[in-house]
PDB file of N, CA and C in Angstrom:
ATOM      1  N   UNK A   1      23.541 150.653 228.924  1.00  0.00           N
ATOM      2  CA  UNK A   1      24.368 151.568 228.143  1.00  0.00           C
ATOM      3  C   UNK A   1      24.492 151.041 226.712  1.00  0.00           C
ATOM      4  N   UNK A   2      24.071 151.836 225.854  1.00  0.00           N
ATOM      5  CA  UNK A   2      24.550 151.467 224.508  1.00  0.00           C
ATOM      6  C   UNK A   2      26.010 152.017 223.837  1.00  0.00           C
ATOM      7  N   UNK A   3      25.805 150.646 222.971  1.00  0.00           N
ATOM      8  CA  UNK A   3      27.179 150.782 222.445  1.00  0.00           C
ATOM      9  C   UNK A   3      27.817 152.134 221.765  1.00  0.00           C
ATOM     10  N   UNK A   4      26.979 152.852 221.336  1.00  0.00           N
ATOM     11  CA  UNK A   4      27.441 154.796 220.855  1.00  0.00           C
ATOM     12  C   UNK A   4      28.114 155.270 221.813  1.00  0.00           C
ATOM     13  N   UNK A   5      27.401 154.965 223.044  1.00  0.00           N
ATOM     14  CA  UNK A   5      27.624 155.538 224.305  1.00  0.00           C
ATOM     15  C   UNK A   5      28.798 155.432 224.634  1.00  0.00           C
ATOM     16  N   UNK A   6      29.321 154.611 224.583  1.00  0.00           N
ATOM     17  CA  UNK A   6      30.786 153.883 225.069  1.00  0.00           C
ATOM     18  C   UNK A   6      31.906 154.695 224.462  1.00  0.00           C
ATOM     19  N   UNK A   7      33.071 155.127 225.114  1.00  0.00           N
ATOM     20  CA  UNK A   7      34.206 155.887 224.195  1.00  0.00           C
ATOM     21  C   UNK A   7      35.007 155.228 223.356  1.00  0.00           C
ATOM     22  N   UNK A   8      35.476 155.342 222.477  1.00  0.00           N
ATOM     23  CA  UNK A   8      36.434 154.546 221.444  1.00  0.00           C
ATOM     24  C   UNK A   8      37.367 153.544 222.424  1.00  0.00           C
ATOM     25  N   UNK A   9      37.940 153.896 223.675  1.00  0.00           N
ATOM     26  CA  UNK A   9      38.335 152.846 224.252  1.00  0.00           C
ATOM     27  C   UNK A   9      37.950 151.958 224.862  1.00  0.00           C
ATOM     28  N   UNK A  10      36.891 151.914 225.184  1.00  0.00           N
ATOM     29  CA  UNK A  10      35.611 151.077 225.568  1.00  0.00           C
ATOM     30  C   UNK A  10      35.612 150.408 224.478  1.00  0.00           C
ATOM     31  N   UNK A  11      35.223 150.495 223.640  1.00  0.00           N
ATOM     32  CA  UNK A  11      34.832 149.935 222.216  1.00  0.00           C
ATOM     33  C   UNK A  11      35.969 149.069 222.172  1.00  0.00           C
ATOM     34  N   UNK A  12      36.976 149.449 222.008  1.00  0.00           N
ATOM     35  CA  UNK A  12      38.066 148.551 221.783  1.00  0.00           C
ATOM     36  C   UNK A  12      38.247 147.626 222.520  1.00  0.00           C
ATOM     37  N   UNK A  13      37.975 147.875 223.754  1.00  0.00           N
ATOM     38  CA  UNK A  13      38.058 146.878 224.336  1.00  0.00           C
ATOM     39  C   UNK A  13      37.346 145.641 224.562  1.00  0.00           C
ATOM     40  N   UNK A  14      36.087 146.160 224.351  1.00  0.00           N
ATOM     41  CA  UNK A  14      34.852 145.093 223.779  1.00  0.00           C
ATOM     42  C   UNK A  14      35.489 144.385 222.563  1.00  0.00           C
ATOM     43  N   UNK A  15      35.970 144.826 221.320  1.00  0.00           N
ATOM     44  CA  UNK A  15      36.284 143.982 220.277  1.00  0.00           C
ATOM     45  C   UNK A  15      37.858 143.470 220.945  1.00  0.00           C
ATOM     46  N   UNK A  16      38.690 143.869 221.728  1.00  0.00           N
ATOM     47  CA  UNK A  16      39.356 142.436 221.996  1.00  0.00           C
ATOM     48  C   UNK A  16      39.264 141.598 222.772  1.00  0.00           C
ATOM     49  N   UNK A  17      38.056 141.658 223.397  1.00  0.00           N
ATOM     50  CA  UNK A  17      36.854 140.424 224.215  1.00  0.00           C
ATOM     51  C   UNK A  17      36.988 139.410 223.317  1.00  0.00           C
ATOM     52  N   UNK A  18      35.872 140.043 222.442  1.00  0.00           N
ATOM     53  CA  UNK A  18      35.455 139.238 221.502  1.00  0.00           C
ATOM     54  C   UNK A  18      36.680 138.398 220.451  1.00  0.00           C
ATOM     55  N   UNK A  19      37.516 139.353 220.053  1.00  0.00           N
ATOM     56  CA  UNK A  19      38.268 138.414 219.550  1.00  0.00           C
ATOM     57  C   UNK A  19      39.163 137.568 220.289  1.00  0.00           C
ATOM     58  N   UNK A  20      39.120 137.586 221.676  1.00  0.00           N
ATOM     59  CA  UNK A  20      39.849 136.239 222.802  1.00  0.00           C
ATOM     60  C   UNK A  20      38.834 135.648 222.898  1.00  0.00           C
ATOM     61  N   UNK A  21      37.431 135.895 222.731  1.00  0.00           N
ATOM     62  CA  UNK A  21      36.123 134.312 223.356  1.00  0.00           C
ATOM     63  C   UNK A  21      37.041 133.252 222.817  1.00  0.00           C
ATOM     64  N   UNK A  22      37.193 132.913 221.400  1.00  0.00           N
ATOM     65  CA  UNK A  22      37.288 131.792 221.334  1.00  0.00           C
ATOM     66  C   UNK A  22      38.499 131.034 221.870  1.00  0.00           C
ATOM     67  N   UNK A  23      39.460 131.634 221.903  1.00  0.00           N
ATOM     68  CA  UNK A  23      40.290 131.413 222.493  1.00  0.00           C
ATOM     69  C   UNK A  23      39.974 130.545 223.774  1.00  0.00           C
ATOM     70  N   UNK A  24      39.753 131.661 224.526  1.00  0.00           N
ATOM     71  CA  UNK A  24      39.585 131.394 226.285  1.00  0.00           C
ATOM     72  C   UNK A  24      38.329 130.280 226.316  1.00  0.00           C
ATOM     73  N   UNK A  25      37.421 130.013 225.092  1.00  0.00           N
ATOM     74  CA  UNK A  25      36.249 128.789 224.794  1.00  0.00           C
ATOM     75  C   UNK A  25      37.426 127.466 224.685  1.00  0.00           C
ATOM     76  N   UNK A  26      38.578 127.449 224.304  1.00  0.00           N
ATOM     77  CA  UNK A  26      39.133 126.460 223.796  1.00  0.00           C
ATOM     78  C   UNK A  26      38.963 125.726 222.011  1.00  0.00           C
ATOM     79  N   UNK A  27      38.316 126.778 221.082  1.00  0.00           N
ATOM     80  CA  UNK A  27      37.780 127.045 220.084  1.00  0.00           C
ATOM     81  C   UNK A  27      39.101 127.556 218.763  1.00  0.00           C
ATOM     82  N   UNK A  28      39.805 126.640 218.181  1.00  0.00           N
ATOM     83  CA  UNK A  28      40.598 127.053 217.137  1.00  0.00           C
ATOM     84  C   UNK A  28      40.439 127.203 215.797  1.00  0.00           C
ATOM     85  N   UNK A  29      40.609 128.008 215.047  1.00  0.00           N
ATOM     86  CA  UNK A  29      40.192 127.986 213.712  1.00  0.00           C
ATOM     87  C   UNK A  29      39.164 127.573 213.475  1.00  0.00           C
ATOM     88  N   UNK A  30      37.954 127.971 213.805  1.00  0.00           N
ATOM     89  CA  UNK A  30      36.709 127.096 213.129  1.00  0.00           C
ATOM     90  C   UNK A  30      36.620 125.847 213.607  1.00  0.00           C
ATOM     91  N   UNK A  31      37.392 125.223 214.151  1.00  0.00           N
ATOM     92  CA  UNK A  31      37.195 123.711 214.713  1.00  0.00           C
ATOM     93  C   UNK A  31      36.328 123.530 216.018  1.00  0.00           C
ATOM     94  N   UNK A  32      35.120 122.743 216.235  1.00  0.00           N
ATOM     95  CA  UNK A  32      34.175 122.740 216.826  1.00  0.00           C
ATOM     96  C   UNK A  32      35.283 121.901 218.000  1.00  0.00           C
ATOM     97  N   UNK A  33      35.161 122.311 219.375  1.00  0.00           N
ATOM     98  CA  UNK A  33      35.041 121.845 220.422  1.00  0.00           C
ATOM     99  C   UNK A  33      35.923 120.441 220.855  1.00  0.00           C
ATOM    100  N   UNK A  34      37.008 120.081 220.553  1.00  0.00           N
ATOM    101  CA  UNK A  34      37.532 118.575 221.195  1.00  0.00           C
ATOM    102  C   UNK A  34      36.525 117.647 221.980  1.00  0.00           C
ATOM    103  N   UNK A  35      35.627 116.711 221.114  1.00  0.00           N
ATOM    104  CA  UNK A  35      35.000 115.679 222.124  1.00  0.00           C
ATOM    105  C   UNK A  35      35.716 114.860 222.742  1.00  0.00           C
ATOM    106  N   UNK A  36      34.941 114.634 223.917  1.00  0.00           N
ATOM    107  CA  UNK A  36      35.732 113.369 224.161  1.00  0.00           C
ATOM    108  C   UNK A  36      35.867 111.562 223.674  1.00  0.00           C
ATOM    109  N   UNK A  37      36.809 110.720 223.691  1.00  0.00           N
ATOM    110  CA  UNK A  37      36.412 109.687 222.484  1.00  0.00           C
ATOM    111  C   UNK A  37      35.450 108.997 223.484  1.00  0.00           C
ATOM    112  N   UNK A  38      35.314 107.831 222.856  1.00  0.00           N
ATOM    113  CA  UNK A  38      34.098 107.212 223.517  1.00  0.00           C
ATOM    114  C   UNK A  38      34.990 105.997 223.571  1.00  0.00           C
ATOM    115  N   UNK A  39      35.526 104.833 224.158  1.00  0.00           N
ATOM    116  CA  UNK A  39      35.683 103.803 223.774  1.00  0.00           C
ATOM    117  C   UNK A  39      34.528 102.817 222.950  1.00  0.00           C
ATOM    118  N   UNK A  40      34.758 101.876 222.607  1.00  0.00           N
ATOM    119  CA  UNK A  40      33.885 101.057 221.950  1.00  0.00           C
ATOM    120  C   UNK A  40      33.361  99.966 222.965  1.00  0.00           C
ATOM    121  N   UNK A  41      34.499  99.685 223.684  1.00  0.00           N
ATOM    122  CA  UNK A  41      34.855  98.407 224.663  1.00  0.00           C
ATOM    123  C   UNK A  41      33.929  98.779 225.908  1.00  0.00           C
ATOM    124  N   UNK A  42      33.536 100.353 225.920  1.00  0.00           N
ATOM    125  CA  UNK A  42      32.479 100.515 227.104  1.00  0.00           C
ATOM    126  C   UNK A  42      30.822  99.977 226.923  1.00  0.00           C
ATOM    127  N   UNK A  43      30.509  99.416 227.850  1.00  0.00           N
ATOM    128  CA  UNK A  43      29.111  99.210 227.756  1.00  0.00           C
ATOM    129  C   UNK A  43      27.982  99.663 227.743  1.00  0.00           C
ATOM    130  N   UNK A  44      28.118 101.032 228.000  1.00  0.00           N
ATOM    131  CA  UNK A  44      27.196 102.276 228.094  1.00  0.00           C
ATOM    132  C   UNK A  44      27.442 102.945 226.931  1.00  0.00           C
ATOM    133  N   UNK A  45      28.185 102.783 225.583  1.00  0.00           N
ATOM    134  CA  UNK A  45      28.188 103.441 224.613  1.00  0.00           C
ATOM    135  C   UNK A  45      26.952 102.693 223.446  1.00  0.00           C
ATOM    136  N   UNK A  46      26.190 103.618 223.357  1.00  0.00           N
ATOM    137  CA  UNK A  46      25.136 103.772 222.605  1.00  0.00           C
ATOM    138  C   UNK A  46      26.019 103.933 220.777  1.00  0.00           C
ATOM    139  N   UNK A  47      25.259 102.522 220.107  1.00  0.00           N
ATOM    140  CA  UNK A  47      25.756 102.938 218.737  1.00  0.00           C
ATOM    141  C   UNK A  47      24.890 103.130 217.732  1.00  0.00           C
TER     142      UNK A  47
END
């Protein structure tokens, strides 16, 4: 189904999908993703 196809409430509802992804991603303002830290003190951390 293309998007023409869809009724204005359809539509809408697609754009407040989209504007919760980032949200529901865990994604704030432009800020990439919370890594996790690495200790230093681990021995498997590659520097």
């Amino acid at each position: 189904m293309h998007w023409n196809e869809l009724s204005e409430g359809e539509r809408e509802k697609d754009r407040d999908a989209v504007r919760r992804l980032p949200q529901l991603l865990g994604v704030t303002a432009g800020q990439p993703p919370a890594q996790p830290v690495a200790r230093a003190s681990s021995p498997d951390v590659q520097a």
